[in-house]
C-alpha atoms as a PDB file:
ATOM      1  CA  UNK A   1     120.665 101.354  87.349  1.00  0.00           C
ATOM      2  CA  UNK A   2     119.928  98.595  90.250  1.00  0.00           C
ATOM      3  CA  UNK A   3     116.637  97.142  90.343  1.00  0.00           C
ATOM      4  CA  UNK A   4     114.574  95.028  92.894  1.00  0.00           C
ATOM      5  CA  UNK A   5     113.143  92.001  91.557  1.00  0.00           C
ATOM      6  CA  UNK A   6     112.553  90.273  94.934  1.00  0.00           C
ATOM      7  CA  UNK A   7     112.795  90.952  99.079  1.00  0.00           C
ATOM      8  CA  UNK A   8     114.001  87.222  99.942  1.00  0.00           C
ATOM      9  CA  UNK A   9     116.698  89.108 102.089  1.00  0.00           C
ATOM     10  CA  UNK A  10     113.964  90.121 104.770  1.00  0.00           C
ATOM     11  CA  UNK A  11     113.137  86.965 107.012  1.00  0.00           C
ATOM     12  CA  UNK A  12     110.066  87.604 108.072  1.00  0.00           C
ATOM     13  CA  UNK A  13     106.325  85.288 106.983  1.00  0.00           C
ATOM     14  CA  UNK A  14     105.076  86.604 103.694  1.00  0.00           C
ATOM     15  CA  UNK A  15     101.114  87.981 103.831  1.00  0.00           C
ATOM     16  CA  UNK A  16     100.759  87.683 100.069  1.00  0.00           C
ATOM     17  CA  UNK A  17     102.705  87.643  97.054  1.00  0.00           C
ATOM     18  CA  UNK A  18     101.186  89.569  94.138  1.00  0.00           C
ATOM     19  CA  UNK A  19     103.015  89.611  90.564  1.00  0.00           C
ATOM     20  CA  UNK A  20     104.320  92.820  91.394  1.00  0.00           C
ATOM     21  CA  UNK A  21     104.717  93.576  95.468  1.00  0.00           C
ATOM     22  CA  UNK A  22     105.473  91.474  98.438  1.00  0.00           C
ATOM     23  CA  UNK A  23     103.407  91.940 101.647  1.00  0.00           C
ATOM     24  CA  UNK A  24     104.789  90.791 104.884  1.00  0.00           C
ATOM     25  CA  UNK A  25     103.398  89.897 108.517  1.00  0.00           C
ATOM     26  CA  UNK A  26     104.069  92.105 111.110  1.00  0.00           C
ATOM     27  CA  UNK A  27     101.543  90.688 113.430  1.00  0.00           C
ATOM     28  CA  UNK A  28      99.293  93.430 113.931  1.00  0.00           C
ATOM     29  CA  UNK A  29     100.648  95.532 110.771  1.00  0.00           C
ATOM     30  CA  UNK A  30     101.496  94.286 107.418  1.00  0.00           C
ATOM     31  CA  UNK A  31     105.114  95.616 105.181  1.00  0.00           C
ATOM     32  CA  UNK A  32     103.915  96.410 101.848  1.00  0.00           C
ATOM     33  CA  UNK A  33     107.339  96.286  99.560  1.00  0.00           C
ATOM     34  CA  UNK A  34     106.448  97.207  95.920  1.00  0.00           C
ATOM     35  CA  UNK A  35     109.001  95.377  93.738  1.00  0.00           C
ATOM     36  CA  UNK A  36     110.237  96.815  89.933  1.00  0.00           C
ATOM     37  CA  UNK A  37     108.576  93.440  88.420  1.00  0.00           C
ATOM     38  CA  UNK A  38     105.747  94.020  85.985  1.00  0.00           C
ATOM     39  CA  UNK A  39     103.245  92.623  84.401  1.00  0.00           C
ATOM     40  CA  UNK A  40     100.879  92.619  81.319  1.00  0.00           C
ATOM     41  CA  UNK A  41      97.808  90.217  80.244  1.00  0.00           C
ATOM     42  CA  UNK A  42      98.111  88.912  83.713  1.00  0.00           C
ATOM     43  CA  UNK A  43     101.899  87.857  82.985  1.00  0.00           C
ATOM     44  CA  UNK A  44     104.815  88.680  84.610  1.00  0.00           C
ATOM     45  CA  UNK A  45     107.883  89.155  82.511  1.00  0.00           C
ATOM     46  CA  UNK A  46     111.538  88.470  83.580  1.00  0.00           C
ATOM     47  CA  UNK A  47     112.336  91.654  83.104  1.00  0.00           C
ATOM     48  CA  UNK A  48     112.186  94.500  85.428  1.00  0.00           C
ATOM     49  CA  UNK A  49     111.645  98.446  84.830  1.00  0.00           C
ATOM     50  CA  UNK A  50     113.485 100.761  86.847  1.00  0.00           C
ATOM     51  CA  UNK A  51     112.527 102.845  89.538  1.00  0.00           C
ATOM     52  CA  UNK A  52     108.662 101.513  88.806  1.00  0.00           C
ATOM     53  CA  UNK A  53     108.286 100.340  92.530  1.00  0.00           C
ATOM     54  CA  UNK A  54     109.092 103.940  93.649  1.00  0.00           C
ATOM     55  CA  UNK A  55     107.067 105.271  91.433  1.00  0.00           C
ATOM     56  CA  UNK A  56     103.677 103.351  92.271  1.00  0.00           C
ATOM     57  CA  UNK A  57     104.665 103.221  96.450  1.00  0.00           C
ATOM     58  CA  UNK A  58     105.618 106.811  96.086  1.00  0.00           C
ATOM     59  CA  UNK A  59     102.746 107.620  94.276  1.00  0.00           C
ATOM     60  CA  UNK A  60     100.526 105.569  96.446  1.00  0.00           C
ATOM     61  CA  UNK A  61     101.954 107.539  99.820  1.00  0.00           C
ATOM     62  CA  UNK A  62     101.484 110.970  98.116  1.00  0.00           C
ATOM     63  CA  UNK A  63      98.087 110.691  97.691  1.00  0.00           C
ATOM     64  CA  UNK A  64      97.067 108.591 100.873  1.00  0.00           C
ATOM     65  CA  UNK A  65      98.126 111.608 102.529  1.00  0.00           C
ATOM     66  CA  UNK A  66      96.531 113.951 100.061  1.00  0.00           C
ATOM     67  CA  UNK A  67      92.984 112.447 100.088  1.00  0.00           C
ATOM     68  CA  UNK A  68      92.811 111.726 104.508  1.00  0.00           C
ATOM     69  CA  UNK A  69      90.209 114.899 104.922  1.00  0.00           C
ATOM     70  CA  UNK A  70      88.421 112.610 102.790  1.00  0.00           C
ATOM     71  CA  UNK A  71      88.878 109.201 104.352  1.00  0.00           C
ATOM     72  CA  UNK A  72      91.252 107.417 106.763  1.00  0.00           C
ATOM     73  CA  UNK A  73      93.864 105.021 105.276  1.00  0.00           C
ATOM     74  CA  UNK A  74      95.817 102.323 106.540  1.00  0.00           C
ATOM     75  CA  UNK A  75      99.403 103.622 106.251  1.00  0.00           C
ATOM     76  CA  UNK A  76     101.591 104.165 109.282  1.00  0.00           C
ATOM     77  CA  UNK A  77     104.259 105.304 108.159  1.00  0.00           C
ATOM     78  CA  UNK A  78     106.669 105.229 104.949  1.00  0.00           C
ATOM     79  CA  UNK A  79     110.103 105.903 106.320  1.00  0.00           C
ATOM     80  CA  UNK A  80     112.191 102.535 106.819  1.00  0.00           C
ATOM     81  CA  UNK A  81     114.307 104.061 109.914  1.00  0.00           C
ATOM     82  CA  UNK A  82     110.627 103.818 111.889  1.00  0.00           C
ATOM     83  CA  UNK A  83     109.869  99.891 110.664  1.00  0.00           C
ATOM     84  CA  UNK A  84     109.721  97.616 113.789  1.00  0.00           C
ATOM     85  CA  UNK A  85     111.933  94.144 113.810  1.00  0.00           C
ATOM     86  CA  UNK A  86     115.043  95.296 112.580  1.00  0.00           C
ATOM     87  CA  UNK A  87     113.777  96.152 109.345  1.00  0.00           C
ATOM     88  CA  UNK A  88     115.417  99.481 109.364  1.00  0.00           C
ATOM     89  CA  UNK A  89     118.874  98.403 108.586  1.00  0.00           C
ATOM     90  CA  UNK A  90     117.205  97.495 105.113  1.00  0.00           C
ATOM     91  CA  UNK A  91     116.427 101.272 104.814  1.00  0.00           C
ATOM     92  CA  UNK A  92     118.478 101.387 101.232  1.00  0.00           C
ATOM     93  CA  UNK A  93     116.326  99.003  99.541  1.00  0.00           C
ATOM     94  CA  UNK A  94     112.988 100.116 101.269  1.00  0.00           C
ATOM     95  CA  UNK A  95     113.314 103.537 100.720  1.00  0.00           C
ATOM     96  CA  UNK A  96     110.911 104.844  98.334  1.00  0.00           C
ATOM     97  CA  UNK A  97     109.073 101.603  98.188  1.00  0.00           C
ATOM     98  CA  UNK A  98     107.528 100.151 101.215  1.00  0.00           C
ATOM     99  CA  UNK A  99     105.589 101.353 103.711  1.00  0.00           C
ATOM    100  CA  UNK A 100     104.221  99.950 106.876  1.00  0.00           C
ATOM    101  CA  UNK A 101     100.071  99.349 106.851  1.00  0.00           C
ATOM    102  CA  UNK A 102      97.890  98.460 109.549  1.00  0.00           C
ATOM    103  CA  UNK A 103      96.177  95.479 109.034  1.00  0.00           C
ATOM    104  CA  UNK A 104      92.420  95.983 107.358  1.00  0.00           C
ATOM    105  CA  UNK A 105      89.704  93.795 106.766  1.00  0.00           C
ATOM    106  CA  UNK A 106      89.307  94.501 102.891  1.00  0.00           C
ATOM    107  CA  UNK A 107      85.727  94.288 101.518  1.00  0.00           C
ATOM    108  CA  UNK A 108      85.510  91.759  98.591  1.00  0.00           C
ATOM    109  CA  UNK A 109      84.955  94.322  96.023  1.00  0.00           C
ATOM    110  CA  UNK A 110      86.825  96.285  93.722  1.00  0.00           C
ATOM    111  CA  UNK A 111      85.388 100.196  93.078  1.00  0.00           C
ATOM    112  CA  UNK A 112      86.314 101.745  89.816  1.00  0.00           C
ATOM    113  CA  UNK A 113      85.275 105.053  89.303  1.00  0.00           C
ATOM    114  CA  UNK A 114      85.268 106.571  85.396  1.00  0.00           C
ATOM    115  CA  UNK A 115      85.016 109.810  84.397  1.00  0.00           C
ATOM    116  CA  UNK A 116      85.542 108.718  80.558  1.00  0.00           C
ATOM    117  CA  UNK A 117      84.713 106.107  78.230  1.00  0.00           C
ATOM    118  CA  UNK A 118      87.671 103.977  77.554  1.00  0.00           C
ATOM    119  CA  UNK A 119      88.215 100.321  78.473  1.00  0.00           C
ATOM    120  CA  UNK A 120      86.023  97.848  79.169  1.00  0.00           C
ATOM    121  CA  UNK A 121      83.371 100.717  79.580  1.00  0.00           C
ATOM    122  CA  UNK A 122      83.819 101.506  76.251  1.00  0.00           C
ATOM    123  CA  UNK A 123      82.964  97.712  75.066  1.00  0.00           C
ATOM    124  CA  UNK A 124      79.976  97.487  76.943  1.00  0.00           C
ATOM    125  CA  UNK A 125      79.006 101.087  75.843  1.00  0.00           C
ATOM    126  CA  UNK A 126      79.620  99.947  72.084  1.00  0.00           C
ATOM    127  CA  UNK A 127      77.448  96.309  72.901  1.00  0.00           C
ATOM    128  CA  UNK A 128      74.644  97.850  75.108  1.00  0.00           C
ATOM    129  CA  UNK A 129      74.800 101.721  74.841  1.00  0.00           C
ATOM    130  CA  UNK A 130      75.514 100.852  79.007  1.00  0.00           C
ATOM    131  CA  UNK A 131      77.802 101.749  81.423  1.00  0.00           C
ATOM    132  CA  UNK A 132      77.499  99.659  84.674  1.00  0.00           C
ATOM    133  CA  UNK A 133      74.375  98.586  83.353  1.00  0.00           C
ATOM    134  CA  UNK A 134      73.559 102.388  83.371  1.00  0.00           C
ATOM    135  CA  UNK A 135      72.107 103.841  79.797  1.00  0.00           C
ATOM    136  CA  UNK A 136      74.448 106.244  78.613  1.00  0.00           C
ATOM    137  CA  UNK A 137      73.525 108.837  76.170  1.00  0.00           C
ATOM    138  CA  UNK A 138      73.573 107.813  72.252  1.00  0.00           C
ATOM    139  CA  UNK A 139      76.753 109.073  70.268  1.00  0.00           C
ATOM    140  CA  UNK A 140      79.479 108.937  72.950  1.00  0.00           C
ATOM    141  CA  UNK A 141      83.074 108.508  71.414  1.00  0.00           C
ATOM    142  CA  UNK A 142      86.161 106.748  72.273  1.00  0.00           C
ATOM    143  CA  UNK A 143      87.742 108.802  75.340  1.00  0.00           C
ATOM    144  CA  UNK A 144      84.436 110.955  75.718  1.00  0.00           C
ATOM    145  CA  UNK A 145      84.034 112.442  79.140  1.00  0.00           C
ATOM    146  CA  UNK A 146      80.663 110.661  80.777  1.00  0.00           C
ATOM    147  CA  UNK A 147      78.021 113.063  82.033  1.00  0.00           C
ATOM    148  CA  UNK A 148      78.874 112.820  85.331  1.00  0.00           C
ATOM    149  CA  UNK A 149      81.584 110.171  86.801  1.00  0.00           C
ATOM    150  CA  UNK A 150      80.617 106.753  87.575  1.00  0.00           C
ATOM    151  CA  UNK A 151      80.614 104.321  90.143  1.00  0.00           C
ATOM    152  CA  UNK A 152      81.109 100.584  88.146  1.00  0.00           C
ATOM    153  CA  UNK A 153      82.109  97.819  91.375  1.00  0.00           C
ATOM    154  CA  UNK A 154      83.589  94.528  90.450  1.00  0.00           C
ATOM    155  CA  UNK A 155      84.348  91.148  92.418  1.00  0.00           C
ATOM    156  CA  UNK A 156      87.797  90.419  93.537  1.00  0.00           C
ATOM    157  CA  UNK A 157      89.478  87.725  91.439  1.00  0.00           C
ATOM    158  CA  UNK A 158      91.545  85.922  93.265  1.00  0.00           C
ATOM    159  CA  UNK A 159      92.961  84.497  89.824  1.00  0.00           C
ATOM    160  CA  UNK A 160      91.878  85.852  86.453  1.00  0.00           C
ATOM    161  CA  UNK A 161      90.147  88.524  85.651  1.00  0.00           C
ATOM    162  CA  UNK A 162      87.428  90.208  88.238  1.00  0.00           C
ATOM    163  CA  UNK A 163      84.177  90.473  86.757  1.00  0.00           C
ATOM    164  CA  UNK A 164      81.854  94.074  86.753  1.00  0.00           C
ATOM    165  CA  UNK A 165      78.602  93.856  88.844  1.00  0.00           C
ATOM    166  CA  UNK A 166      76.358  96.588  89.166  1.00  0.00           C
ATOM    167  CA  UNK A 167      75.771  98.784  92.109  1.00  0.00           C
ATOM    168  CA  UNK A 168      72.374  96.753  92.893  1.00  0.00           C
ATOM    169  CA  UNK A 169      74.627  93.467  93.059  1.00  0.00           C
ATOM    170  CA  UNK A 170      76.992  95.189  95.396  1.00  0.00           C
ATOM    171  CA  UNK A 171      73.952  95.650  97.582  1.00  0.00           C
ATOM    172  CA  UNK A 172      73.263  91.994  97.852  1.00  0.00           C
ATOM    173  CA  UNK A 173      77.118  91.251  98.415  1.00  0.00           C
ATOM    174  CA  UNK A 174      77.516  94.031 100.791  1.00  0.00           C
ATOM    175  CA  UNK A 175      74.153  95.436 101.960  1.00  0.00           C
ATOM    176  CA  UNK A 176      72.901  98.967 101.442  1.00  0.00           C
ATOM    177  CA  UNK A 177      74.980 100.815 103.875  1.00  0.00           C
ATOM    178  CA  UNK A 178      78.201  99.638 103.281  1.00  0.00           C
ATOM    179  CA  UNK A 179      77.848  99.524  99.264  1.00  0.00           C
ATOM    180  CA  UNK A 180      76.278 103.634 100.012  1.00  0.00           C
ATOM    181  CA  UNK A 181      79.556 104.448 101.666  1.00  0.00           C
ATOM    182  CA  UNK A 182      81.855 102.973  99.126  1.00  0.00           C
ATOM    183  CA  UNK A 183      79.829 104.556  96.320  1.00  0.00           C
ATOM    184  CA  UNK A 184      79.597 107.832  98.323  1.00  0.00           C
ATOM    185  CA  UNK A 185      83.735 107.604  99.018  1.00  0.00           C
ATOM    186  CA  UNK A 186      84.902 106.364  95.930  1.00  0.00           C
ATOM    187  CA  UNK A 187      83.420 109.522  94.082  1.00  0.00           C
ATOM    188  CA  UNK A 188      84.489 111.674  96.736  1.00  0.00           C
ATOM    189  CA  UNK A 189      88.127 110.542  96.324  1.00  0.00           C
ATOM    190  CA  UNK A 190      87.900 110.663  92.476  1.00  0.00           C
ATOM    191  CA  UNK A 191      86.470 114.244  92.356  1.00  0.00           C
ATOM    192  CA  UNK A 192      88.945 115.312  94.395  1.00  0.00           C
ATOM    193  CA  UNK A 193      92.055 113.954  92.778  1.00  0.00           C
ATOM    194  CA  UNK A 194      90.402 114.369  89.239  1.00  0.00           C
ATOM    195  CA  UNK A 195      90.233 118.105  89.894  1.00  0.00           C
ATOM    196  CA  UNK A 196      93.965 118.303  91.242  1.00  0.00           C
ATOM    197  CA  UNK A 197      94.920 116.001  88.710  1.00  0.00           C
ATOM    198  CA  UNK A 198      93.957 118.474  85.519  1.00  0.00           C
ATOM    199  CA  UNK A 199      96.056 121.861  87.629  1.00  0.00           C
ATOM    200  CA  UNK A 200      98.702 119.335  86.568  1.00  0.00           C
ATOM    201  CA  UNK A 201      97.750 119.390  82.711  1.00  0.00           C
ATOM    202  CA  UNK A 202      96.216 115.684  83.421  1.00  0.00           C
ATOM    203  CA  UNK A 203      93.284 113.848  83.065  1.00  0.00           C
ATOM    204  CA  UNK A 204      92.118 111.139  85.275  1.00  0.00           C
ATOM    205  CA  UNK A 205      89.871 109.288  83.029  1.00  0.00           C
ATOM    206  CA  UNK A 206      89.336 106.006  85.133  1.00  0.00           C
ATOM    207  CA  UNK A 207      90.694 104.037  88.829  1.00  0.00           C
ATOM    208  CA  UNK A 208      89.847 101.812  91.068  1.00  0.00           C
ATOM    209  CA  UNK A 209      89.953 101.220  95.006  1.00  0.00           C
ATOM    210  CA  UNK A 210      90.281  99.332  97.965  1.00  0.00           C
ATOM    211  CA  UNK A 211      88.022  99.481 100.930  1.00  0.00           C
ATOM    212  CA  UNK A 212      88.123  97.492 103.695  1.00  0.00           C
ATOM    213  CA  UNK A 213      87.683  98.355 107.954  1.00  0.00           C
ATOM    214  CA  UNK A 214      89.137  99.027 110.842  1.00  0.00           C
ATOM    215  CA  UNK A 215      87.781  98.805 114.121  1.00  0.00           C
ATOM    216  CA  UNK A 216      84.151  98.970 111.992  1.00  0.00           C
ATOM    217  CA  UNK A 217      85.596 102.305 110.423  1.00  0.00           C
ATOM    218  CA  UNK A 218      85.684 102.413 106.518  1.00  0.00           C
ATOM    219  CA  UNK A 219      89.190 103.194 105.249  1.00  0.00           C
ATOM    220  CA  UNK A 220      90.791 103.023 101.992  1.00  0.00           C
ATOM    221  CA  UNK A 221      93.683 100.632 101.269  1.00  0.00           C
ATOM    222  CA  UNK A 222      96.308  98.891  99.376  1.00  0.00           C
ATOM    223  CA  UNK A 223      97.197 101.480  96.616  1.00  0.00           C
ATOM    224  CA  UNK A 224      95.860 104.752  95.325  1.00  0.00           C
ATOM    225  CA  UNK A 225      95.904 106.707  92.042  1.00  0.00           C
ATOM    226  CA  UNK A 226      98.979 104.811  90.643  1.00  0.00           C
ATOM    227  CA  UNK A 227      99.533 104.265  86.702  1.00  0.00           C
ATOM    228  CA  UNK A 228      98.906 100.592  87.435  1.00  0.00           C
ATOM    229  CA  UNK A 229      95.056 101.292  89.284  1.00  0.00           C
ATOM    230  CA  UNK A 230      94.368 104.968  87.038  1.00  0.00           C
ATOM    231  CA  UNK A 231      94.336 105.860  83.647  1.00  0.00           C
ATOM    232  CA  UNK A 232      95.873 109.400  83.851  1.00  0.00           C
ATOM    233  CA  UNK A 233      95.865 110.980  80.262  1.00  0.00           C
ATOM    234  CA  UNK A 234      97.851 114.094  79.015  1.00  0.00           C
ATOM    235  CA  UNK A 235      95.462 116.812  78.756  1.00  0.00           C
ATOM    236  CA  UNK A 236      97.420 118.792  76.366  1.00  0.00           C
ATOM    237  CA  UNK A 237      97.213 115.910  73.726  1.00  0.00           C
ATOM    238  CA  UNK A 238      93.529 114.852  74.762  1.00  0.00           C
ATOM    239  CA  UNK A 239      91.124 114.213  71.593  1.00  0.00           C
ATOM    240  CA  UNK A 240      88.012 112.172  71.831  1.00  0.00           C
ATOM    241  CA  UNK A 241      87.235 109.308  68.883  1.00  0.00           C
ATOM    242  CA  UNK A 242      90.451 107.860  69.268  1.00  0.00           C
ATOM    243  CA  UNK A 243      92.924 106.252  72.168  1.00  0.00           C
ATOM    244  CA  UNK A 244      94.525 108.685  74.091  1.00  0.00           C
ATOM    245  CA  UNK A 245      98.461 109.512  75.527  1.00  0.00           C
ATOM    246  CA  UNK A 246      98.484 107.860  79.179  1.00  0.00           C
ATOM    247  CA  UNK A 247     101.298 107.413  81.496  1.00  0.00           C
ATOM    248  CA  UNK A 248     100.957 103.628  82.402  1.00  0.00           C
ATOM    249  CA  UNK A 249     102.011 100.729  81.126  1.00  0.00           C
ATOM    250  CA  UNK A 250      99.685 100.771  78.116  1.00  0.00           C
ATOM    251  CA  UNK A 251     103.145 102.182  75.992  1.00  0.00           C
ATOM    252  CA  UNK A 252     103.935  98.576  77.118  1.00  0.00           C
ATOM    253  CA  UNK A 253     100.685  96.835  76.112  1.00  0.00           C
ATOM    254  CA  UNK A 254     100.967  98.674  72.675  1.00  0.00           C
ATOM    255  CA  UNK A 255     103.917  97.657  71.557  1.00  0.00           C
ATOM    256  CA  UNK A 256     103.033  93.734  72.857  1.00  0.00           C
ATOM    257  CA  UNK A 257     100.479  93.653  70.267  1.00  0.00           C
ATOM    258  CA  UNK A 258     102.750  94.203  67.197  1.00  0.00           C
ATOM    259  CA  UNK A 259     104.287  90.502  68.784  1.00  0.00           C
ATOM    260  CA  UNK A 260     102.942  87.076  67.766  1.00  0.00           C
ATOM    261  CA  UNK A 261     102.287  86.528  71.161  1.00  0.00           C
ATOM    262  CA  UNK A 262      99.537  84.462  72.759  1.00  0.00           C
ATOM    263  CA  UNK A 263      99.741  86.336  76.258  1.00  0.00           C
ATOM    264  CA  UNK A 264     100.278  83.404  78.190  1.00  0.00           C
ATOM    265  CA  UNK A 265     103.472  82.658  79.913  1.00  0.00           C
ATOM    266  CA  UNK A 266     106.308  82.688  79.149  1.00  0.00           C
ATOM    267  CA  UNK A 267     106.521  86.292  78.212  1.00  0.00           C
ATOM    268  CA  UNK A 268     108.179  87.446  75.592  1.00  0.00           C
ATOM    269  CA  UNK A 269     111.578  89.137  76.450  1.00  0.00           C
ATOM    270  CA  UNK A 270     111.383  92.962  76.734  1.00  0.00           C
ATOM    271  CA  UNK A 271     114.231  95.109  74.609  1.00  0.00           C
ATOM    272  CA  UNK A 272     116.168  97.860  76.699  1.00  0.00           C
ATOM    273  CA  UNK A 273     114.310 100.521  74.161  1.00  0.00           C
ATOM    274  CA  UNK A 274     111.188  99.077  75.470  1.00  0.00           C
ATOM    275  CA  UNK A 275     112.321  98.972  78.897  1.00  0.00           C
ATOM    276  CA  UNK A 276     113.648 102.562  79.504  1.00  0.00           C
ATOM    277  CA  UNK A 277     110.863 103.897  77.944  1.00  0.00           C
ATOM    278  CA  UNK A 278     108.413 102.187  79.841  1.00  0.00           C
ATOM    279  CA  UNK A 279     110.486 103.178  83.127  1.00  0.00           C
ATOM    280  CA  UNK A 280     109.905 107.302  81.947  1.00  0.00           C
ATOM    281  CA  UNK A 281     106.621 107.093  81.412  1.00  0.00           C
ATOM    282  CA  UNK A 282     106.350 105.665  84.959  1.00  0.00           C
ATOM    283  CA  UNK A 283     108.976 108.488  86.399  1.00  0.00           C
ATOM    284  CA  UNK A 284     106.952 111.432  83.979  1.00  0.00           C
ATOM    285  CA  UNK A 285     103.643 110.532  85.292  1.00  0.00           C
ATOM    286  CA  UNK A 286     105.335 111.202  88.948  1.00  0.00           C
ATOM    287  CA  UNK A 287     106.739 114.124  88.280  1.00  0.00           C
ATOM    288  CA  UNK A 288     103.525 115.426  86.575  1.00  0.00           C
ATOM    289  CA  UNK A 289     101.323 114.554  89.522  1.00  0.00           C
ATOM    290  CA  UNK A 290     103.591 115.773  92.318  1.00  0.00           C
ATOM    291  CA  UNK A 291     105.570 118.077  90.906  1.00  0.00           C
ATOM    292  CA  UNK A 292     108.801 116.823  92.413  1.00  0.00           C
ATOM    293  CA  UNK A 293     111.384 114.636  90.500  1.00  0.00           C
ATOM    294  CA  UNK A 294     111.741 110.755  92.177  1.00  0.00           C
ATOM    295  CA  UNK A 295     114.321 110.887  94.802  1.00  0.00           C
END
């Protein structure tokens, strides 16, 4: 099964270059090409996993158009044959993967929502009896669902790992209307999918977003709902006190433990067993969310 570990074939300036997708300029729109590279502890391995591009852009796309009663996005379109500057005669390896973006100017802060305690949540919640800085009732378990979902902001890292803040920070970084209508989205958009998201026997215990403007109009950007930004859990299976099934790369993280590995680089080198399993879990959680199997 062909993967794509890199785009050098299209000839254009690259925007950025994250550890997993390559962004392009357009001049007034940006090509956002999700690659089948991964990563874990901030590490990219020399491996790739099939099909897991499709999966997040695909992903990303569904619910982009899913969630614009709630707010506008930046995507213009996701079918290669439209892309401007020739880049539709790359239409095979696009497909499924890319889509073309108008360009935003992103807000410099991350906005998880959770609806559970799991994560770095948890830790704090196990330290402080906090979420967010916000006191959570006593006895809460492993994978507990919160009493009502939260709004936890972080800084954007440009390397390492971004740091929480709470909501009154993101007032002072923001001000007090834009950090009101990020809050006020964010929990819009997670309500929304969280509800859709258990119809399809799963729960959608944490994930973060990307806000940024247009024209002075708050939109959402870069990805949505994917296995990399969510925790999605499988309700069926779903028992507080202990961690739960998800459809991410946390299979991957799990089994990265058992290694005497210091989760720096280099990684260590994945197994196929490790590899085709990884690339299911990224093709089940697809097919669980949108009911369709990846073209």
């Amino acid at each position: 099964m062909a993967t794509l570990r890199d785009t050098d074939f299209i000839d254009l300036p690259v925007f950025v270059k994250g550890k997993v997708r390559n962004v392009y300029d357009l001049g007034d729109s940006l090509l956002m090409v999700v690659t089948d590279r991964i990563s874990a502890f901030d590490v990219v391995f020399d491996e790739c996993i099939p099909d897991k591009g499709k999966v997040l852009s695909s992903i990303s796309a569904f619910w982009f158009d899913f969630t614009k009663d709630v707010i506008p996005n930046h995507v213009i379109t996701t079918d290669p044959k439209e892309y401007p500057m020739g880049l539709d005669k790359y239409e095979k390896e696009l497909r499924g993967r890319s889509m073309l973006v108008k360009k935003v100017n992103m807000l410099p802060a991350e906005c998880i929502v959770r609806g559970y305690l799991e994560g770095s949540a948890l830790k704090e919640y196990k330290a402080k009896g906090t979420v967010g800085g916000m006191k959570m009732p006593e006895g809460l378990r492993q994978g507990d669902k919160l009493p009502e979902p939260l709004f936890t902001p972080s800084t954007k890292a440009d390397e390492g790992h971004d740091i929480n803040i709470t909501y009154e920070q993101l007032i002072d970084l923001l001000g007090q209307e834009d950090a009101k209508a990020l809050k006020d989205a964010a929990l819009a958009l997670y309500t929304k999918v969280s509800e859709y998201a258990l119809t399809r026997g799963l729960i959608l215990a944490d994930t973060k977003f990307e806000f940024g403007k247009i024209d002075g109009k708050l939109v959402v950007a870069d990805e949505m709902f994917t296995p990399d930004s969510s925790r999605f859990w499988d309700l069926s299976d779903y028992e507080p006190g202990r961690a739960q099934k998800s459809f991410d790369k946390q299979y991957l993280r799990e089994w990265l433990e058992t290694l005497d590995w210091d989760k720096t680089y280099p990684a260590p080198t994945l197994p196929e067993e490790i590899i085709n399993k990884t690339a299911e879990k990224y093709r089940e959680c697809y097919r669980l969310l949108t009911g369709k199997e990846l073209a």
